[in-house]
PDB file of N, CA and C in Angstrom:
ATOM      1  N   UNK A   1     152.811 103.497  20.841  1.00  0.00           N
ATOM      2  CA  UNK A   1     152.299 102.148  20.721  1.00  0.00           C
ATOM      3  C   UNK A   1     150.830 102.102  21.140  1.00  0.00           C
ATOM      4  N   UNK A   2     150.343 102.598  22.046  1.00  0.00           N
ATOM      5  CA  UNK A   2     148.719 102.716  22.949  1.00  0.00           C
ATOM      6  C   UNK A   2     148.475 102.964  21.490  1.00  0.00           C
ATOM      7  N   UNK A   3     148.224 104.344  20.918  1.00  0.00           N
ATOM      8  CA  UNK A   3     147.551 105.173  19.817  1.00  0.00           C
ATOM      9  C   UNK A   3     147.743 104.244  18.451  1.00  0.00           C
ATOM     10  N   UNK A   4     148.867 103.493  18.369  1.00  0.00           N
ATOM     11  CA  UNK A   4     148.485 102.312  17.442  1.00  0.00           C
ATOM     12  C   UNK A   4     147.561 101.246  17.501  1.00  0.00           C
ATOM     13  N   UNK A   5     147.727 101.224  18.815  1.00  0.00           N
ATOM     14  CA  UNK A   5     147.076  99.398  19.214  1.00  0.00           C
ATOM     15  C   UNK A   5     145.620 100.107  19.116  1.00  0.00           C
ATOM     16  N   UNK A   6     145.356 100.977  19.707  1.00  0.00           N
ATOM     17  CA  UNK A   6     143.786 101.536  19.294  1.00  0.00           C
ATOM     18  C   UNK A   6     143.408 101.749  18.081  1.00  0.00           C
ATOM     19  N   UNK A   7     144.113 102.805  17.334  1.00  0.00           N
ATOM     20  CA  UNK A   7     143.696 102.476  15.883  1.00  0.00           C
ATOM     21  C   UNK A   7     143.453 101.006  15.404  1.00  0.00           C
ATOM     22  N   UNK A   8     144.282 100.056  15.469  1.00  0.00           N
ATOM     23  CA  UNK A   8     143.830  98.600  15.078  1.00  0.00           C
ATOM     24  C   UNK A   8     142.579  97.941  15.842  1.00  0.00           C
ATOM     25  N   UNK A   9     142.329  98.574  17.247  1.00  0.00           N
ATOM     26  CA  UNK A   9     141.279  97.539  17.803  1.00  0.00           C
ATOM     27  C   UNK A   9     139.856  98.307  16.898  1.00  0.00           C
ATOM     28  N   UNK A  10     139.939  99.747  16.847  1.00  0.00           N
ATOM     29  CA  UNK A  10     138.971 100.188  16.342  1.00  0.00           C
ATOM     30  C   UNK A  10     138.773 100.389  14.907  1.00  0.00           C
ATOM     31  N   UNK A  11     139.573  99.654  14.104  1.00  0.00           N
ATOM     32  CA  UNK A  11     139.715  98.974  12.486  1.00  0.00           C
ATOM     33  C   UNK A  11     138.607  98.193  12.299  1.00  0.00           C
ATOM     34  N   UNK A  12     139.503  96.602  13.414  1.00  0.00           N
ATOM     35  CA  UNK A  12     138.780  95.517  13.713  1.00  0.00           C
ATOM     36  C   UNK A  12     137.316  95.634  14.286  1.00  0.00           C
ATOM     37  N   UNK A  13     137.210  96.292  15.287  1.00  0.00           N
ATOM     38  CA  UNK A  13     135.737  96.411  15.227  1.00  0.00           C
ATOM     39  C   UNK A  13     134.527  97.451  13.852  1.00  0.00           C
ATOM     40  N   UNK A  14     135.029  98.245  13.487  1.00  0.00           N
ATOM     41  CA  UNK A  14     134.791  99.081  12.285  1.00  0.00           C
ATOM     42  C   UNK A  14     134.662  97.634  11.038  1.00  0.00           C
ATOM     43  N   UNK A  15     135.448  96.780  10.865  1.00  0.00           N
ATOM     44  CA  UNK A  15     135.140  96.371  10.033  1.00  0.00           C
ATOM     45  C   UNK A  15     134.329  94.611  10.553  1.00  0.00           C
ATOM     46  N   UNK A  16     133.321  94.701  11.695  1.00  0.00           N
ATOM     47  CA  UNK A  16     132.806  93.293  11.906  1.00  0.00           C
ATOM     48  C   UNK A  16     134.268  92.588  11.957  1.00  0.00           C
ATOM     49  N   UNK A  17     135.170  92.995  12.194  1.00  0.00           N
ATOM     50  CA  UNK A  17     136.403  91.802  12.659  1.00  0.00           C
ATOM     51  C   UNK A  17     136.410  91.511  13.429  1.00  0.00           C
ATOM     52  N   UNK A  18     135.614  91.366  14.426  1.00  0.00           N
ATOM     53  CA  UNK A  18     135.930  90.504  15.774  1.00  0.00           C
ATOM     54  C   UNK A  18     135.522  89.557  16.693  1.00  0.00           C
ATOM     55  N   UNK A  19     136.611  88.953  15.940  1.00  0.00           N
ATOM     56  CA  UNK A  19     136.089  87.338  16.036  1.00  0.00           C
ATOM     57  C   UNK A  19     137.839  86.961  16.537  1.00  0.00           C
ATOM     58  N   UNK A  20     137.880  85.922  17.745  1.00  0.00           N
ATOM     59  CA  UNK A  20     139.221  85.843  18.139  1.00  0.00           C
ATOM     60  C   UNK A  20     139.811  84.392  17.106  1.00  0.00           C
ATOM     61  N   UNK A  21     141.572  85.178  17.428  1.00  0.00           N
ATOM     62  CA  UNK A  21     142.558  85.046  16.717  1.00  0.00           C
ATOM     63  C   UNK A  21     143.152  84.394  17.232  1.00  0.00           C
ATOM     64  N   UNK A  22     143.305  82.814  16.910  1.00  0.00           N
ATOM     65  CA  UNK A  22     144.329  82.045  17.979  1.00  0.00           C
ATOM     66  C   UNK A  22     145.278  82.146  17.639  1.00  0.00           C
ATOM     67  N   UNK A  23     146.443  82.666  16.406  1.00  0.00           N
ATOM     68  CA  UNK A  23     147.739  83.037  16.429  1.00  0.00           C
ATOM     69  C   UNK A  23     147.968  83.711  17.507  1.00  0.00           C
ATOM     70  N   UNK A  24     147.327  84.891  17.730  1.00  0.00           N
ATOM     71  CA  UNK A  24     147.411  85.835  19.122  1.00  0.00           C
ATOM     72  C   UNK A  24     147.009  85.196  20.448  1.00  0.00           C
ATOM     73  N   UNK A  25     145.959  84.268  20.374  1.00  0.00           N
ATOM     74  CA  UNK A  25     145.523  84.301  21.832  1.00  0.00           C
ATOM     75  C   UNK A  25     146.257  82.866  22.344  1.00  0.00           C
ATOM     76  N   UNK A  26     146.420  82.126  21.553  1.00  0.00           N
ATOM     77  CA  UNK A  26     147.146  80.911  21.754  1.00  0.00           C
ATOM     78  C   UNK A  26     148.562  80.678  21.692  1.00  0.00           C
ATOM     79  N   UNK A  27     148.931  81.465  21.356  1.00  0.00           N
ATOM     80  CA  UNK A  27     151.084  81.505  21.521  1.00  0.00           C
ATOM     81  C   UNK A  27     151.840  81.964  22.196  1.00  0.00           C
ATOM     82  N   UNK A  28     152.652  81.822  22.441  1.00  0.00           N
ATOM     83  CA  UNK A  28     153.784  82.425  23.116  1.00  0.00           C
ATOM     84  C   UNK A  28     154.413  83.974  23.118  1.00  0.00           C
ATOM     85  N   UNK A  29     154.602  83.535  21.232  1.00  0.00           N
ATOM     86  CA  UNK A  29     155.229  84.369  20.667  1.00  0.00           C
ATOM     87  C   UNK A  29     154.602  84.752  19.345  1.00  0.00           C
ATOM     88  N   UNK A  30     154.254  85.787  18.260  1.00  0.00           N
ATOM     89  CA  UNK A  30     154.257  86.020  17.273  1.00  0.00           C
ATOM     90  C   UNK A  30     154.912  87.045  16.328  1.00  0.00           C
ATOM     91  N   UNK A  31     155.488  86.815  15.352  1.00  0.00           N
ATOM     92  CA  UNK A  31     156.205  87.566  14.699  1.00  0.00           C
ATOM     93  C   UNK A  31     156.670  87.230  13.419  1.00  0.00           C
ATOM     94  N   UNK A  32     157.989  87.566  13.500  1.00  0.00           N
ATOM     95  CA  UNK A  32     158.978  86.899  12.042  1.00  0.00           C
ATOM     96  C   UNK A  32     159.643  86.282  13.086  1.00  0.00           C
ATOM     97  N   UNK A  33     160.454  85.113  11.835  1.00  0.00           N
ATOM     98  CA  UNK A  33     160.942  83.881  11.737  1.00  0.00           C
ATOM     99  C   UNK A  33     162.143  84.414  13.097  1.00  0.00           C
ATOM    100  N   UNK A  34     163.098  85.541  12.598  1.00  0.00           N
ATOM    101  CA  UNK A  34     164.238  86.219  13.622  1.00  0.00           C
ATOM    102  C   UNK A  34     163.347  86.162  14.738  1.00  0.00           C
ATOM    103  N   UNK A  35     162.368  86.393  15.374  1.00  0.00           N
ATOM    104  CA  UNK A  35     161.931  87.394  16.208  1.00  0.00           C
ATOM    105  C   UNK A  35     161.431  85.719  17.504  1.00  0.00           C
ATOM    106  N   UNK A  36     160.650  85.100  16.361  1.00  0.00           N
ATOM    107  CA  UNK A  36     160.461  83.760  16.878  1.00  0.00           C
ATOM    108  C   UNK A  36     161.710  82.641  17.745  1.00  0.00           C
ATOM    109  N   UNK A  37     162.318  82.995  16.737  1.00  0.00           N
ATOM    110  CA  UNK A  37     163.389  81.991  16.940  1.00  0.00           C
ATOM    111  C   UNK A  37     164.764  82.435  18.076  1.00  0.00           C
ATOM    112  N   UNK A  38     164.573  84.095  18.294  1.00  0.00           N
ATOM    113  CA  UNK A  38     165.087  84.755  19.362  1.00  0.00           C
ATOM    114  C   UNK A  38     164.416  84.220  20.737  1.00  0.00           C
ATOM    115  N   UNK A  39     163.305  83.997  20.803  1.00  0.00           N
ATOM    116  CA  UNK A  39     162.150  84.048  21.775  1.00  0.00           C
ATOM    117  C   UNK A  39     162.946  82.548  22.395  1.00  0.00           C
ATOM    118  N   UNK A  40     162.799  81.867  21.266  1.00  0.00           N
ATOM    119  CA  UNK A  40     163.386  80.683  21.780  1.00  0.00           C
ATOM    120  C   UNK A  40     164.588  80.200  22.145  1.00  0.00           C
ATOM    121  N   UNK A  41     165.310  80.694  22.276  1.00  0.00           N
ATOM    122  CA  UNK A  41     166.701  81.555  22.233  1.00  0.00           C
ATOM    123  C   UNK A  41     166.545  81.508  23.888  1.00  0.00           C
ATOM    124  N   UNK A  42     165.957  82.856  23.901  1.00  0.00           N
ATOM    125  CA  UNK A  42     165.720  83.511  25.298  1.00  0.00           C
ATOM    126  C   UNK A  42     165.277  82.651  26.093  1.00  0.00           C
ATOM    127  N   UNK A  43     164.282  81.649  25.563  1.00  0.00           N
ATOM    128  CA  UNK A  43     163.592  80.636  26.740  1.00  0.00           C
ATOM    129  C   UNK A  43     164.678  79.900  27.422  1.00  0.00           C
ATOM    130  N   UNK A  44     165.990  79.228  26.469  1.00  0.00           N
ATOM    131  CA  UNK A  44     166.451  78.465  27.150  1.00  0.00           C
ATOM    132  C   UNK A  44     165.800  77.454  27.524  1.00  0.00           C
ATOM    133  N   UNK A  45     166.159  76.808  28.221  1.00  0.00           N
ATOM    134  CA  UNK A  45     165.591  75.447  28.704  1.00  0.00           C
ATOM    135  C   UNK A  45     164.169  75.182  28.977  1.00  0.00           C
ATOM    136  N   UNK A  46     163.726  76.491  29.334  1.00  0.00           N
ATOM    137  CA  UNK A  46     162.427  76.521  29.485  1.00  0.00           C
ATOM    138  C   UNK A  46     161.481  76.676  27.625  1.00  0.00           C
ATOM    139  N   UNK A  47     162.362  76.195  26.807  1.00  0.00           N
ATOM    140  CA  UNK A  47     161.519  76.113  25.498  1.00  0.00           C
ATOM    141  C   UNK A  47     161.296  74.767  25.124  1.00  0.00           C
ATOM    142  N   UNK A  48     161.402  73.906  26.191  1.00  0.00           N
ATOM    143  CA  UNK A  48     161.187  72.196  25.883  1.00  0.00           C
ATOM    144  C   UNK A  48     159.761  72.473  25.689  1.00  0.00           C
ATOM    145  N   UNK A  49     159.565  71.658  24.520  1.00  0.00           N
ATOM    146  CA  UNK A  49     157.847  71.230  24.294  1.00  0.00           C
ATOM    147  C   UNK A  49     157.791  72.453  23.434  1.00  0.00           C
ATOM    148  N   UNK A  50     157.928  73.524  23.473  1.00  0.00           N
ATOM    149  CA  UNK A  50     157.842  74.532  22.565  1.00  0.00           C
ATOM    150  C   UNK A  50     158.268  74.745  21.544  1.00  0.00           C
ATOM    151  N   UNK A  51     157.687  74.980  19.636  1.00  0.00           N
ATOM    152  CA  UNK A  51     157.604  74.918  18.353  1.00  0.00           C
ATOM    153  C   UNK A  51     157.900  76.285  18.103  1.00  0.00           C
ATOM    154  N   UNK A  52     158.374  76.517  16.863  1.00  0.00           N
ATOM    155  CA  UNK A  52     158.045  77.294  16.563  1.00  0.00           C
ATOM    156  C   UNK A  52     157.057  76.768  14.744  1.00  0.00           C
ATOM    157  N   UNK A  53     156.242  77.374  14.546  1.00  0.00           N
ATOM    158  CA  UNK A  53     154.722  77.275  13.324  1.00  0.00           C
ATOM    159  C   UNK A  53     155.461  78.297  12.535  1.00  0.00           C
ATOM    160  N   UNK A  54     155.590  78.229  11.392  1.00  0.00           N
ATOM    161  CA  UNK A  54     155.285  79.103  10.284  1.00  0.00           C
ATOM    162  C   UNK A  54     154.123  79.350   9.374  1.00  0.00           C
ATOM    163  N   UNK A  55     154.149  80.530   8.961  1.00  0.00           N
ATOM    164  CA  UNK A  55     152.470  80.146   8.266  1.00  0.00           C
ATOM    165  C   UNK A  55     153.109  81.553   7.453  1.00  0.00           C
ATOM    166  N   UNK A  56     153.797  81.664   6.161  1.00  0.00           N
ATOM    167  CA  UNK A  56     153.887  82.928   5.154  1.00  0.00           C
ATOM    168  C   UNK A  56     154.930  83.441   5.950  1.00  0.00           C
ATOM    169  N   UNK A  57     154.703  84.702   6.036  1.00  0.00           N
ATOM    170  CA  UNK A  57     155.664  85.517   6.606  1.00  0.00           C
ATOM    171  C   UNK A  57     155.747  86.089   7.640  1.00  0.00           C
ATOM    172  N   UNK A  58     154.644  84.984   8.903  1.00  0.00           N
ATOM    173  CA  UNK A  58     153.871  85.288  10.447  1.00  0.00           C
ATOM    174  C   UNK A  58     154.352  83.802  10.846  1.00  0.00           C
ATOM    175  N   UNK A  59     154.885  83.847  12.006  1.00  0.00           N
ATOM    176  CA  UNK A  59     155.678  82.609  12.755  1.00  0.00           C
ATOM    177  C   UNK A  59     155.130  82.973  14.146  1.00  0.00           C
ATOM    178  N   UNK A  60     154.815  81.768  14.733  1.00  0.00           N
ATOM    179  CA  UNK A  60     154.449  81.280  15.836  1.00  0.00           C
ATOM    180  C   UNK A  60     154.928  80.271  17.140  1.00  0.00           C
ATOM    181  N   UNK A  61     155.357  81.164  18.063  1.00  0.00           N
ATOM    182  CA  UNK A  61     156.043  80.134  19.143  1.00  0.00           C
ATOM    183  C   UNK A  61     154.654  79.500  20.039  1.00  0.00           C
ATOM    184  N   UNK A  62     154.236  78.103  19.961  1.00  0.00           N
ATOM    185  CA  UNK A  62     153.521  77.918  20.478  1.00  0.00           C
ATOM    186  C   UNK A  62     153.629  75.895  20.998  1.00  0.00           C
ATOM    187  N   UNK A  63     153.377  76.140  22.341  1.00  0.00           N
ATOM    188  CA  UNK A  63     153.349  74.624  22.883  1.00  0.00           C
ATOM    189  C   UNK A  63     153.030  73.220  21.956  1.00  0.00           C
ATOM    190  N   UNK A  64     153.711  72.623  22.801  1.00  0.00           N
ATOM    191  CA  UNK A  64     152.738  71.136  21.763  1.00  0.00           C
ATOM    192  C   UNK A  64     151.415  70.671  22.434  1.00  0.00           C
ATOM    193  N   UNK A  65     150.734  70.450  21.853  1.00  0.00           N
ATOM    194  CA  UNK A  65     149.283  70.297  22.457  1.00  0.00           C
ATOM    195  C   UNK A  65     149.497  68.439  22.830  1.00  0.00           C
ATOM    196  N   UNK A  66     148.628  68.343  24.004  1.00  0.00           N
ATOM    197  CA  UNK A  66     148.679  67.250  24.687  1.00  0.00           C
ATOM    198  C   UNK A  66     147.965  66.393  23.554  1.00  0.00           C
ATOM    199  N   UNK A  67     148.421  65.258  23.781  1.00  0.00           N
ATOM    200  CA  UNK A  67     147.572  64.483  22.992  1.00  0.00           C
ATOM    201  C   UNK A  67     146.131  63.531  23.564  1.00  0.00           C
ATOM    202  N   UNK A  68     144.882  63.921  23.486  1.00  0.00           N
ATOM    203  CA  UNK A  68     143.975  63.142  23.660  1.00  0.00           C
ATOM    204  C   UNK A  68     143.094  61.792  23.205  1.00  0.00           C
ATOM    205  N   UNK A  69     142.302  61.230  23.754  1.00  0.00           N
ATOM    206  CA  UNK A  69     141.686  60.057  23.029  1.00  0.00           C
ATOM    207  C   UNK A  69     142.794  58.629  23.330  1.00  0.00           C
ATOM    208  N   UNK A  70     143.767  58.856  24.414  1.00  0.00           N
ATOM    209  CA  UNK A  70     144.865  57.767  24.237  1.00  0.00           C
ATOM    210  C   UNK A  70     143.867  56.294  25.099  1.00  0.00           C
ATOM    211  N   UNK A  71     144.876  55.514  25.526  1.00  0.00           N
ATOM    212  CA  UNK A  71     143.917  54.724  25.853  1.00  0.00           C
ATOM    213  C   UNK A  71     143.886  54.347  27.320  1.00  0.00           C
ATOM    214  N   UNK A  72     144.460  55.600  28.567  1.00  0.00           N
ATOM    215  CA  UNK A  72     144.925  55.520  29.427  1.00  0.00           C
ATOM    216  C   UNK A  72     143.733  55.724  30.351  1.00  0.00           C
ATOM    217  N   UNK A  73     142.668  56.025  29.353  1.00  0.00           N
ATOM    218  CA  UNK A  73     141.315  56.087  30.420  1.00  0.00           C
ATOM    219  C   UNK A  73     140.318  54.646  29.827  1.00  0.00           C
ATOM    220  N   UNK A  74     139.954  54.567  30.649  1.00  0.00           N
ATOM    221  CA  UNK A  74     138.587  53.492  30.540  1.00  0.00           C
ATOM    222  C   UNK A  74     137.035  53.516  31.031  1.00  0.00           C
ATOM    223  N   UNK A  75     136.338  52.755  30.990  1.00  0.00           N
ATOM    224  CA  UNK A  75     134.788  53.395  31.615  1.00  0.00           C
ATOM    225  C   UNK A  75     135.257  52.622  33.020  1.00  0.00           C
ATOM    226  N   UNK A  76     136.097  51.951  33.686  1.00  0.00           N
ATOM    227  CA  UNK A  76     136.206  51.741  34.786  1.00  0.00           C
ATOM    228  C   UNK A  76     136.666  53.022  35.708  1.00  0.00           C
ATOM    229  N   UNK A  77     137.148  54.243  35.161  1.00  0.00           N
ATOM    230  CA  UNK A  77     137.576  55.594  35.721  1.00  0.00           C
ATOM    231  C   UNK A  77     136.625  56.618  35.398  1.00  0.00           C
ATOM    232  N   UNK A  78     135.553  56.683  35.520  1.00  0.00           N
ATOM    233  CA  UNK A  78     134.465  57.265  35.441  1.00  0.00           C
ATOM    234  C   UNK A  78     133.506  57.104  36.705  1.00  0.00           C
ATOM    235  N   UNK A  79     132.755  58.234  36.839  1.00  0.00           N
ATOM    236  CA  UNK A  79     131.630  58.533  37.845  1.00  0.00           C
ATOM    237  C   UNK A  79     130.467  58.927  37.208  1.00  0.00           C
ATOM    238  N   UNK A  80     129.076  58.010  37.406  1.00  0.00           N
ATOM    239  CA  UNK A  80     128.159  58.511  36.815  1.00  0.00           C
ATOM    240  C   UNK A  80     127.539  59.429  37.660  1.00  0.00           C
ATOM    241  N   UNK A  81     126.922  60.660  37.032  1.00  0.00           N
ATOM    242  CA  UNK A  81     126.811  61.834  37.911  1.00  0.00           C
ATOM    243  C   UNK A  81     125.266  62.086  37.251  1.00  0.00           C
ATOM    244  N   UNK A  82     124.711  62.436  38.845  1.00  0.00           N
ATOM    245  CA  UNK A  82     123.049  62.290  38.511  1.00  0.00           C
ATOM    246  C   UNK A  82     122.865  63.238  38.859  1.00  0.00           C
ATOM    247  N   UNK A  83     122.360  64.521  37.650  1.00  0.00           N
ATOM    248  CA  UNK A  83     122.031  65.752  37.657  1.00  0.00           C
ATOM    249  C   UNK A  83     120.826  66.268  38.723  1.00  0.00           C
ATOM    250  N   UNK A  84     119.953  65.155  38.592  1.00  0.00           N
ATOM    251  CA  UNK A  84     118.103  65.613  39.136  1.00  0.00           C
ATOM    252  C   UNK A  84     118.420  65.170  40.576  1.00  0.00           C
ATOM    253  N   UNK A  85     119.934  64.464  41.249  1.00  0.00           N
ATOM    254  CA  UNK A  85     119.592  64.140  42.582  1.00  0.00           C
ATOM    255  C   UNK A  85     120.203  65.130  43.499  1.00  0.00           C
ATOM    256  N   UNK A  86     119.824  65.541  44.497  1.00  0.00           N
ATOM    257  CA  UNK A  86     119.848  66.398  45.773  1.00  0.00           C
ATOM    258  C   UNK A  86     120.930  66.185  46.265  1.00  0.00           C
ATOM    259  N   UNK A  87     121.407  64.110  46.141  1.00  0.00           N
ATOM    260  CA  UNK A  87     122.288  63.710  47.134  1.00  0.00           C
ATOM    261  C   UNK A  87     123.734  64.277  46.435  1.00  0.00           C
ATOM    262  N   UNK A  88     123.751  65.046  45.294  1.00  0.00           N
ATOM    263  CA  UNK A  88     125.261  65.627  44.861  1.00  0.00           C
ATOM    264  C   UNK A  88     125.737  66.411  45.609  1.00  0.00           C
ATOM    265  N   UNK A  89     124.842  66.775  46.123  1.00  0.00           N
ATOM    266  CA  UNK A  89     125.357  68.481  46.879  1.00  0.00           C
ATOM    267  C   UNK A  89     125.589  68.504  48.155  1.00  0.00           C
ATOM    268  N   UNK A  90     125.475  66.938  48.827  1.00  0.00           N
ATOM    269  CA  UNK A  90     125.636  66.896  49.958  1.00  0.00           C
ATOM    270  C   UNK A  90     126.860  66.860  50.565  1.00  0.00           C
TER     271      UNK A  90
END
C-alpha cells in the first residue's frame, strides 16, 4: 500500500495535479456505494447528521454542513474592533 500511495502522490505531482480534493479532505468516508454504506453501518448511532453523496461510481460519507446566514445573529451581537488602537491588547 506505502509503494502505491507514492506512486499516486508522485503521478499527481508529475502531472501539475495538486490542487486539494475535498472528496478526500472533507469526508468521512470514500469509496463505493457497499463500502459507504458499511461505514455507516459501523457508525451506528454515531452516523446522525451523516449522508452518504454519490457522484458516478465514487460515494461519499460526509456531515451535513451547518447552515449559515440564519437570522439568529444581529448587529446588536457584534463588537466593533479597532485595528490601529493599542487599547486591544491590553
Amino acid at each position: 500500500m506505502k509503494k502505491v500511495h507514492n506512486e499516486w502522490v508522485d503521478n499527481a505531482l508529475s502531472c501539475n495535479n495538486n490542487v486539494r480534493e475535498s472528496h478526500w479532505t472533507q469526508s468521512i468516508a470514500v469509496g463505493s456505494k457497499d463500502f459507504t454504506e458499511k461505514v455507516i453501518t459501523e457508525l451506528g448511532h454515531r452516523a446522525k447528521g451523516r449522508t452518504i453523496i454519490g457522484n458516478g461510481d465514487m460515494f461519499q460519507v460526509r456531515e451535513n454542513q451547518a447552515e449559515y446566514g440564519n437570522n439568529n445573529y444581529s448587529i446588536d451581537n457584534t463588537f466593533a474592533w479597532d485595528q490601529n488602537s493599542s487599547d486591544n491588547y491590553r
